[in-house]
C-alpha atoms as a PDB file:
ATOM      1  CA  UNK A   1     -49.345 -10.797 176.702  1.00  0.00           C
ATOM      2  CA  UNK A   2     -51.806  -9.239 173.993  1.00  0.00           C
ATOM      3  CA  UNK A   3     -50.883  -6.599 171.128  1.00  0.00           C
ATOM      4  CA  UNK A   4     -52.322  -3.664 169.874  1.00  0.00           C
ATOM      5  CA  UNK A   5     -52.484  -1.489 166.578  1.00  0.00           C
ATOM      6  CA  UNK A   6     -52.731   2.250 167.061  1.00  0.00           C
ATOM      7  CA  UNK A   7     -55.129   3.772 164.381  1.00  0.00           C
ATOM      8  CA  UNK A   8     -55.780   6.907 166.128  1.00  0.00           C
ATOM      9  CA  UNK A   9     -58.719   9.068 164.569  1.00  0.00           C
ATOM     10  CA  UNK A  10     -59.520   8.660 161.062  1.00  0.00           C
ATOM     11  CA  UNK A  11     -55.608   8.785 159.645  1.00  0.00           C
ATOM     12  CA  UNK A  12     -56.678  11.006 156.654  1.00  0.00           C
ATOM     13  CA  UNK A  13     -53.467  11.763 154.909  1.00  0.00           C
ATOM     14  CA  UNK A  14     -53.367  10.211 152.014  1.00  0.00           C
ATOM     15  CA  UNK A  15     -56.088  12.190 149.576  1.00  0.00           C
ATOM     16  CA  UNK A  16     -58.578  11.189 152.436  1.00  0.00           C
ATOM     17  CA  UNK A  17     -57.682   7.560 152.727  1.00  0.00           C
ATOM     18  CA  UNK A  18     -56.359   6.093 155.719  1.00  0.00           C
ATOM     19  CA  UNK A  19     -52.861   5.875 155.773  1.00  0.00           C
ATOM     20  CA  UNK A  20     -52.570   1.925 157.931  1.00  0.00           C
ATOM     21  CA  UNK A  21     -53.978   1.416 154.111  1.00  0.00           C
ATOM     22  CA  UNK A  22     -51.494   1.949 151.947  1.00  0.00           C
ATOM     23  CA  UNK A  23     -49.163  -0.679 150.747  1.00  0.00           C
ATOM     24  CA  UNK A  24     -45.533  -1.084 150.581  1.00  0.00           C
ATOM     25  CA  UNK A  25     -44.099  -3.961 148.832  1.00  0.00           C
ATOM     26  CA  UNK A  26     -47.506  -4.933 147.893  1.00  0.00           C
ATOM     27  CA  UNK A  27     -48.645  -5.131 151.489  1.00  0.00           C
ATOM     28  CA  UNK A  28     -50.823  -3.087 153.336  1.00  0.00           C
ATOM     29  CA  UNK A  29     -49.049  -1.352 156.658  1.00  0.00           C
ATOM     30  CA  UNK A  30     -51.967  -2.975 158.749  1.00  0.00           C
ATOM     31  CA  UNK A  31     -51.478  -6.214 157.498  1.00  0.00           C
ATOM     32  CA  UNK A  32     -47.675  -6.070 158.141  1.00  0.00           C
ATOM     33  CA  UNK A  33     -48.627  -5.282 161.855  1.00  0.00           C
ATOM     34  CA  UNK A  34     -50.975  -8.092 162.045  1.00  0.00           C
ATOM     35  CA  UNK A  35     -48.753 -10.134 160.847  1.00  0.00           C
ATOM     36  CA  UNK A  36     -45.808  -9.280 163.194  1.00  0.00           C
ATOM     37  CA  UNK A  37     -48.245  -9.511 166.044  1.00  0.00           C
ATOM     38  CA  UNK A  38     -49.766 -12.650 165.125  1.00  0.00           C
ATOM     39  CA  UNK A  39     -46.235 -14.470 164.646  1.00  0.00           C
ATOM     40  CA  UNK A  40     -44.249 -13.092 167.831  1.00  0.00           C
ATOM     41  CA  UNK A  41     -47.129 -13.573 170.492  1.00  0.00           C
ATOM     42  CA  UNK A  42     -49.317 -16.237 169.051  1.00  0.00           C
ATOM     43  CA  UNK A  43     -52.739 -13.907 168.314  1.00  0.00           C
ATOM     44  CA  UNK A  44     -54.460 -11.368 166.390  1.00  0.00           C
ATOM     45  CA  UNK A  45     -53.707  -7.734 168.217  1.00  0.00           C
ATOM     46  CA  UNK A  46     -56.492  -5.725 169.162  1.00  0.00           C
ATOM     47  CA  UNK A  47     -57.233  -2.856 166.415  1.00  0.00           C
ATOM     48  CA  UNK A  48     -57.798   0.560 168.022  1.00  0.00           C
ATOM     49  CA  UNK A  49     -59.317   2.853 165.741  1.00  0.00           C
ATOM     50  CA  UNK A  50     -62.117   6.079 165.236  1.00  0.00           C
ATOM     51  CA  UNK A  51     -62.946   5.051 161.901  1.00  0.00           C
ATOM     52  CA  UNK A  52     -66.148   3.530 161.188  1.00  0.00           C
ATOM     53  CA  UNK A  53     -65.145   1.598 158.674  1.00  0.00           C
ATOM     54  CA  UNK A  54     -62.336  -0.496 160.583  1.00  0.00           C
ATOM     55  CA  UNK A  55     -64.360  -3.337 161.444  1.00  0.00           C
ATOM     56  CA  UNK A  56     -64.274  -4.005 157.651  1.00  0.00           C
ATOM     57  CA  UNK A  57     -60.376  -3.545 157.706  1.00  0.00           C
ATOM     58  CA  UNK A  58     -59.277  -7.181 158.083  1.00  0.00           C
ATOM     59  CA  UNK A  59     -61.901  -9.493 158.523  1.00  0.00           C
ATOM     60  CA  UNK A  60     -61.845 -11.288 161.935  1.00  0.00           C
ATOM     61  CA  UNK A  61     -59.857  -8.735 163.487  1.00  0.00           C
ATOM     62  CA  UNK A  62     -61.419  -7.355 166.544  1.00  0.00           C
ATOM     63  CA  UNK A  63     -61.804  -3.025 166.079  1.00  0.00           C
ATOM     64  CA  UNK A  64     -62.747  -0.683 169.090  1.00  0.00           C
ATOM     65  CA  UNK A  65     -63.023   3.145 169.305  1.00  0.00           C
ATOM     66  CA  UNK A  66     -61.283   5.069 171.654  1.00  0.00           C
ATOM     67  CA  UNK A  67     -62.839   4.904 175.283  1.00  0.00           C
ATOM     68  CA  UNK A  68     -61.634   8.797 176.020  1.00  0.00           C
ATOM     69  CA  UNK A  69     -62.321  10.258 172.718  1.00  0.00           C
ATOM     70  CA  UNK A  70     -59.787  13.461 171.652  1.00  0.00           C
ATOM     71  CA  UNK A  71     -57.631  11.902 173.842  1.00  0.00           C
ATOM     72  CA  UNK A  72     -54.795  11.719 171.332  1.00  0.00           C
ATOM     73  CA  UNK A  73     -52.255   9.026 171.547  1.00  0.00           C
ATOM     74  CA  UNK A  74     -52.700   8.533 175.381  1.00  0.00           C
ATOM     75  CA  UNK A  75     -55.666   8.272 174.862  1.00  0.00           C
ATOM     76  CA  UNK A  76     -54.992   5.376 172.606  1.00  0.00           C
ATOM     77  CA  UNK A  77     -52.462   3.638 174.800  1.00  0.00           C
ATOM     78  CA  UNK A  78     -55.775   4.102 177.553  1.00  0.00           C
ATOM     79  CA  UNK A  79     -57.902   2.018 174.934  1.00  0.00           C
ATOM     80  CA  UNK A  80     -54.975  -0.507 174.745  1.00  0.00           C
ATOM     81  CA  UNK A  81     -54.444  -1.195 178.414  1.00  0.00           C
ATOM     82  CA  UNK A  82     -58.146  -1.244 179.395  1.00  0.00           C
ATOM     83  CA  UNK A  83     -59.337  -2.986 176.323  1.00  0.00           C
ATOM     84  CA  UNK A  84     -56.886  -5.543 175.201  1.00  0.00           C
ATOM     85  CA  UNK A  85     -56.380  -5.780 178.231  1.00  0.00           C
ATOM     86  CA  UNK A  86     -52.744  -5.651 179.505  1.00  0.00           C
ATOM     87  CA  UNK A  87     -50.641  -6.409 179.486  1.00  0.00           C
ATOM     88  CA  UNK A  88     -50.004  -5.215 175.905  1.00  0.00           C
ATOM     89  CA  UNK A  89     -47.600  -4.148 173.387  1.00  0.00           C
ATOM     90  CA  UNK A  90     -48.742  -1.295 171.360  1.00  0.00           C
ATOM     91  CA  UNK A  91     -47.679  -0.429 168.217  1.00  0.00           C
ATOM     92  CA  UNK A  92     -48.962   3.007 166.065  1.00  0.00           C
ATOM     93  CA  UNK A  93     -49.869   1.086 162.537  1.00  0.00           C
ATOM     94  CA  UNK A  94     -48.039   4.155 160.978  1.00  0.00           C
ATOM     95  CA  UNK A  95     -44.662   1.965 162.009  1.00  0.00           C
ATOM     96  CA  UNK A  96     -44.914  -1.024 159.543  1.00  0.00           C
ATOM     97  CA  UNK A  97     -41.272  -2.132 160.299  1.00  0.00           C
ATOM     98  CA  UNK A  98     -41.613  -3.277 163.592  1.00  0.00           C
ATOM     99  CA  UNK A  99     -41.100  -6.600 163.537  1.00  0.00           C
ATOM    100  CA  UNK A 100     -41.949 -10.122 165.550  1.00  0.00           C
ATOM    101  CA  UNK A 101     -38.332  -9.584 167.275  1.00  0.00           C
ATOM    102  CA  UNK A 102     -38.628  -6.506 168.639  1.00  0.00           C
ATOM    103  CA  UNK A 103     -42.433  -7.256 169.870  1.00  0.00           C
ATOM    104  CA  UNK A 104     -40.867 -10.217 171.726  1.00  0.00           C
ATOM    105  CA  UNK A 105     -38.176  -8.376 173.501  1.00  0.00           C
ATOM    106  CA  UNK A 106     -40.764  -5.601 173.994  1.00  0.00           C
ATOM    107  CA  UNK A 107     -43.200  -8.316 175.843  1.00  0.00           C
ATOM    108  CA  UNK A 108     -40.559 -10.146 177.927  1.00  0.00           C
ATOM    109  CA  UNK A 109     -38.956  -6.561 179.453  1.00  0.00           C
ATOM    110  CA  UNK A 110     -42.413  -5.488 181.116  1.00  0.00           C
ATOM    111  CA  UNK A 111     -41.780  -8.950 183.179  1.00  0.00           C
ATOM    112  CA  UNK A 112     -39.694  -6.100 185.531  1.00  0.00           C
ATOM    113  CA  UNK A 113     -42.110  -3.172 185.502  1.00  0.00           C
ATOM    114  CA  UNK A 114     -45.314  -1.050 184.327  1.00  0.00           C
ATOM    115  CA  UNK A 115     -43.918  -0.060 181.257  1.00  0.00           C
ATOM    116  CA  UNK A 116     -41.024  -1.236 178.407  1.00  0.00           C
ATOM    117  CA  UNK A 117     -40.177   1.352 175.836  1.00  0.00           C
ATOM    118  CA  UNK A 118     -37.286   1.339 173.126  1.00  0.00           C
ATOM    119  CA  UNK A 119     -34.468   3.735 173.172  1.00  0.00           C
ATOM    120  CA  UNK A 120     -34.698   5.478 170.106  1.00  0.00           C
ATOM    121  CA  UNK A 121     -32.844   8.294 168.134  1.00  0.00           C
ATOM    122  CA  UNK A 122     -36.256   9.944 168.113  1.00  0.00           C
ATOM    123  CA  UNK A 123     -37.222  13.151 169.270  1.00  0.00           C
ATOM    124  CA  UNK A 124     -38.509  11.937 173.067  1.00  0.00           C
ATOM    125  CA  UNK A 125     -35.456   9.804 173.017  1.00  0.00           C
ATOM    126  CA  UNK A 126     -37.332   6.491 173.406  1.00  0.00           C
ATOM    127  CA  UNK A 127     -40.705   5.049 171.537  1.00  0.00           C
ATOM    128  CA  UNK A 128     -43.669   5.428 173.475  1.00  0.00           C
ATOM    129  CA  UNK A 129     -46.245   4.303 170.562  1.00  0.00           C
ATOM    130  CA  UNK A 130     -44.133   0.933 170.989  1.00  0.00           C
ATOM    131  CA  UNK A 131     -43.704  -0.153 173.671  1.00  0.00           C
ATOM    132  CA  UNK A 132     -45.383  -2.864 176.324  1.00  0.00           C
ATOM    133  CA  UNK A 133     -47.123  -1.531 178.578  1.00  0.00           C
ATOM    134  CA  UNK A 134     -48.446  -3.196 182.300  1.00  0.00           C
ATOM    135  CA  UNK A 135     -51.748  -3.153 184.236  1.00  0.00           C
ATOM    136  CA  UNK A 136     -50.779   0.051 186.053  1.00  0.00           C
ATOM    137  CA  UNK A 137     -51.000   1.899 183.141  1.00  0.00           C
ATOM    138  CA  UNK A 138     -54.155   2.197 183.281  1.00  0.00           C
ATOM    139  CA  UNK A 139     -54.548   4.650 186.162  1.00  0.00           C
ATOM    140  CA  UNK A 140     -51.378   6.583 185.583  1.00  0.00           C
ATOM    141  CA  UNK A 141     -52.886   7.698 181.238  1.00  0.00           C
ATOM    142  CA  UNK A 142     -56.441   8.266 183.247  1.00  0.00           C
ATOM    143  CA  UNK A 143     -54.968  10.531 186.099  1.00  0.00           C
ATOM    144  CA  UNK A 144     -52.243  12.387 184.085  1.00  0.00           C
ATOM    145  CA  UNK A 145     -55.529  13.214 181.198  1.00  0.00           C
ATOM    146  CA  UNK A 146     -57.169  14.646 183.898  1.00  0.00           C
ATOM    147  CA  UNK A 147     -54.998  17.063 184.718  1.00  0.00           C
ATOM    148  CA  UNK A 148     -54.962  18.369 181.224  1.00  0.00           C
ATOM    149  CA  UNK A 149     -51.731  16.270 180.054  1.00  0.00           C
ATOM    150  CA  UNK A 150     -51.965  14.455 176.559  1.00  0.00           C
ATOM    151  CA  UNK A 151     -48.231  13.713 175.936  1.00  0.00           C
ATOM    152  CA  UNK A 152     -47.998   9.831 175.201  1.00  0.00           C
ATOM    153  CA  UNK A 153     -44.928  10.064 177.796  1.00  0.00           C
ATOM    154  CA  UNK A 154     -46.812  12.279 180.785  1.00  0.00           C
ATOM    155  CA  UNK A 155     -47.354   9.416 182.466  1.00  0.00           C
ATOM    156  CA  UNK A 156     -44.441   7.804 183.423  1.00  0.00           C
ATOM    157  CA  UNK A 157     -43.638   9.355 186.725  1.00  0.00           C
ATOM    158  CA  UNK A 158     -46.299   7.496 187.898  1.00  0.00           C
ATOM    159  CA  UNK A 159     -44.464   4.202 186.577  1.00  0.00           C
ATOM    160  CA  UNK A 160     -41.978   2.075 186.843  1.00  0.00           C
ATOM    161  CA  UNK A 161     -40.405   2.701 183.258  1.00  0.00           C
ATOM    162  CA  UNK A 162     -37.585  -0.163 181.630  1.00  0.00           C
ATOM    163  CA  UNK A 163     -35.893   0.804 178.567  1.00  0.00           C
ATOM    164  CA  UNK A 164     -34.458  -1.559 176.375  1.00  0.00           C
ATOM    165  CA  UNK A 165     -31.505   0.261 175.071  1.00  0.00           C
ATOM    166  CA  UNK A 166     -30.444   1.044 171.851  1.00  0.00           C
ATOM    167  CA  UNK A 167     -27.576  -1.099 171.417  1.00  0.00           C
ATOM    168  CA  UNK A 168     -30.206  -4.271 172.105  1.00  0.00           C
ATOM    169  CA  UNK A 169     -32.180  -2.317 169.392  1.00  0.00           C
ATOM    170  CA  UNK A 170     -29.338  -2.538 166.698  1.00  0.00           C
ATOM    171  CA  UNK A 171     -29.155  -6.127 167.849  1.00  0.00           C
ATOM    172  CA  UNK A 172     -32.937  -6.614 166.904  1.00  0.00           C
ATOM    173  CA  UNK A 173     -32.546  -4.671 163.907  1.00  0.00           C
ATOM    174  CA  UNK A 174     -31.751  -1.233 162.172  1.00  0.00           C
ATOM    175  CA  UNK A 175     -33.615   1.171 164.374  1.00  0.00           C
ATOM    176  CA  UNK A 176     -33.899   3.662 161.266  1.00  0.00           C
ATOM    177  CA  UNK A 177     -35.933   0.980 159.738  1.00  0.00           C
ATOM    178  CA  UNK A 178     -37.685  -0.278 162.859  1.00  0.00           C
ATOM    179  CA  UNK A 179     -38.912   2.821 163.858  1.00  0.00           C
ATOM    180  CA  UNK A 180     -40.121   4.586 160.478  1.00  0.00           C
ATOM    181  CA  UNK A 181     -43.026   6.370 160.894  1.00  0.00           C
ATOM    182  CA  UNK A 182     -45.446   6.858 157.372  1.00  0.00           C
ATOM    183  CA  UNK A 183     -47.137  10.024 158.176  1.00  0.00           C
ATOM    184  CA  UNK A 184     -46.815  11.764 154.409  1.00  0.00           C
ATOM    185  CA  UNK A 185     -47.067  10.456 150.815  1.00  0.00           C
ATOM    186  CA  UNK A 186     -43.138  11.272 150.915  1.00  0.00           C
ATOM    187  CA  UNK A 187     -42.803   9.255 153.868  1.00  0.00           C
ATOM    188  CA  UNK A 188     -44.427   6.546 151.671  1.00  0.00           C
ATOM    189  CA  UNK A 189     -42.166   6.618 148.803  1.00  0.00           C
ATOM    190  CA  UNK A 190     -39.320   6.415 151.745  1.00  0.00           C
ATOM    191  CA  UNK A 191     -40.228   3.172 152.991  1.00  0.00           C
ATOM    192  CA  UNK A 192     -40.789   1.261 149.973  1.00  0.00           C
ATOM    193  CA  UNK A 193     -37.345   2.954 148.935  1.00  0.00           C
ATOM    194  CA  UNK A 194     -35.975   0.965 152.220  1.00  0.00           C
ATOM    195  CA  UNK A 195     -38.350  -2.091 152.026  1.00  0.00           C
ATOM    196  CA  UNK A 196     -36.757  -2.626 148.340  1.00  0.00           C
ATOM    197  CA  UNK A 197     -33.388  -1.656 149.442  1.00  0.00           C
ATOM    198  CA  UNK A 198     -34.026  -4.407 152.306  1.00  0.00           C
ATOM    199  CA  UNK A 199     -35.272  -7.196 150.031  1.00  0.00           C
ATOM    200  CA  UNK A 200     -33.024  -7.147 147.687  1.00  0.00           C
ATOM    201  CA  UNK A 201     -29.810  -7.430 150.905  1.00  0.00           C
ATOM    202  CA  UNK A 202     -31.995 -10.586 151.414  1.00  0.00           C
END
């Protein structure tokens, strides 16, 4: 089982600098992934990103472009599967709470199918952008982008999809926390609000 980081296209939201960049608690949000990775599967993930500049990112860490560019996050999950290879756990790097736990439970669930995804509170109901993913994948992202279908989910009719509910989720951790995504500068100041909030409980 391999892991994979997300980057997506060049992540400008932060006054033009990528937002896997910024910090929280002192720490990068790439660096928390790589981290998380590292400790629950025993190896650096894979870092899918557009950027030229990503092979500078964190030395050592292996950095690929998408292989279907404008692809969007399918596209990305395409990369992952192909590339990594599967299977893989992929993880967007604008989720800097998910943590070694959940990346193990995410890993041993594909044992039963092509795909594992989290229940979430989210708007698709579960989390596609982490989730483990199987060898099968590979055909179902290709066939569903050539019909013109981009969603990160269009695929998994193809699939056999697991879920790990959301009451294992709780179990893992607080799924509020888990699942943050930092897409804005407000977004930012929300996470170190929790990460603080969450070291000082410990």
């Amino acid at each position: 089982m391999r892991g994979a980081i997300l980057a997506g296209g060049r992540a400008a939201r932060f006054d033009g600098r990528p937002k896997g960049l910024e910090r929280i608690g002192g720490v990068r949000l790439l660096d928390r992934l790589v981290t998380a990775f590292t400790e629950a599967l025993g190896e650096a993930p894979l870092l899918i990103a557009n950027d030229p500049a990503a092979a500078g990112w964190v030395p050592g860490l292996r950095a690929v472009a998408d292989i279907r560019p404008g692809a969007g996050a399918a596209g990305g999950i395409l990369t992952a599967v192909t590339l990594a290879p599967a299977p893989v756990v992929v993880v967007a790097w604008d989720m800097p709470f998910v943590s070694p736990a959940l990346i193990r439970a995410l890993a041993d669930g594909l044992a039963g199918g092509d795909a594992f995804l989290p229940e979430s509170d989210g708007r698709r109901g579960v989390e596609p952008l982490c989730a483990a993913y199987g060898p099968a994948t590979a055909a179902a992202v290709s066939a569903a982008l050539d019909r013109g279908d981009f969603r990160a989910v269009g695929f998994h009719a193809a699939l056999k999809v697991g879920i790990l509910t959301l009451e294992r989720v709780r179990q893992i951790g607080d799924p509020a926390l888990l699942f943050l995504n930092v897409n804005t500068a407000d977004d930012l100041l929300e996470a170190e609000r929790l990460w603080q909030r969450h070291a000082s409980s410990r």
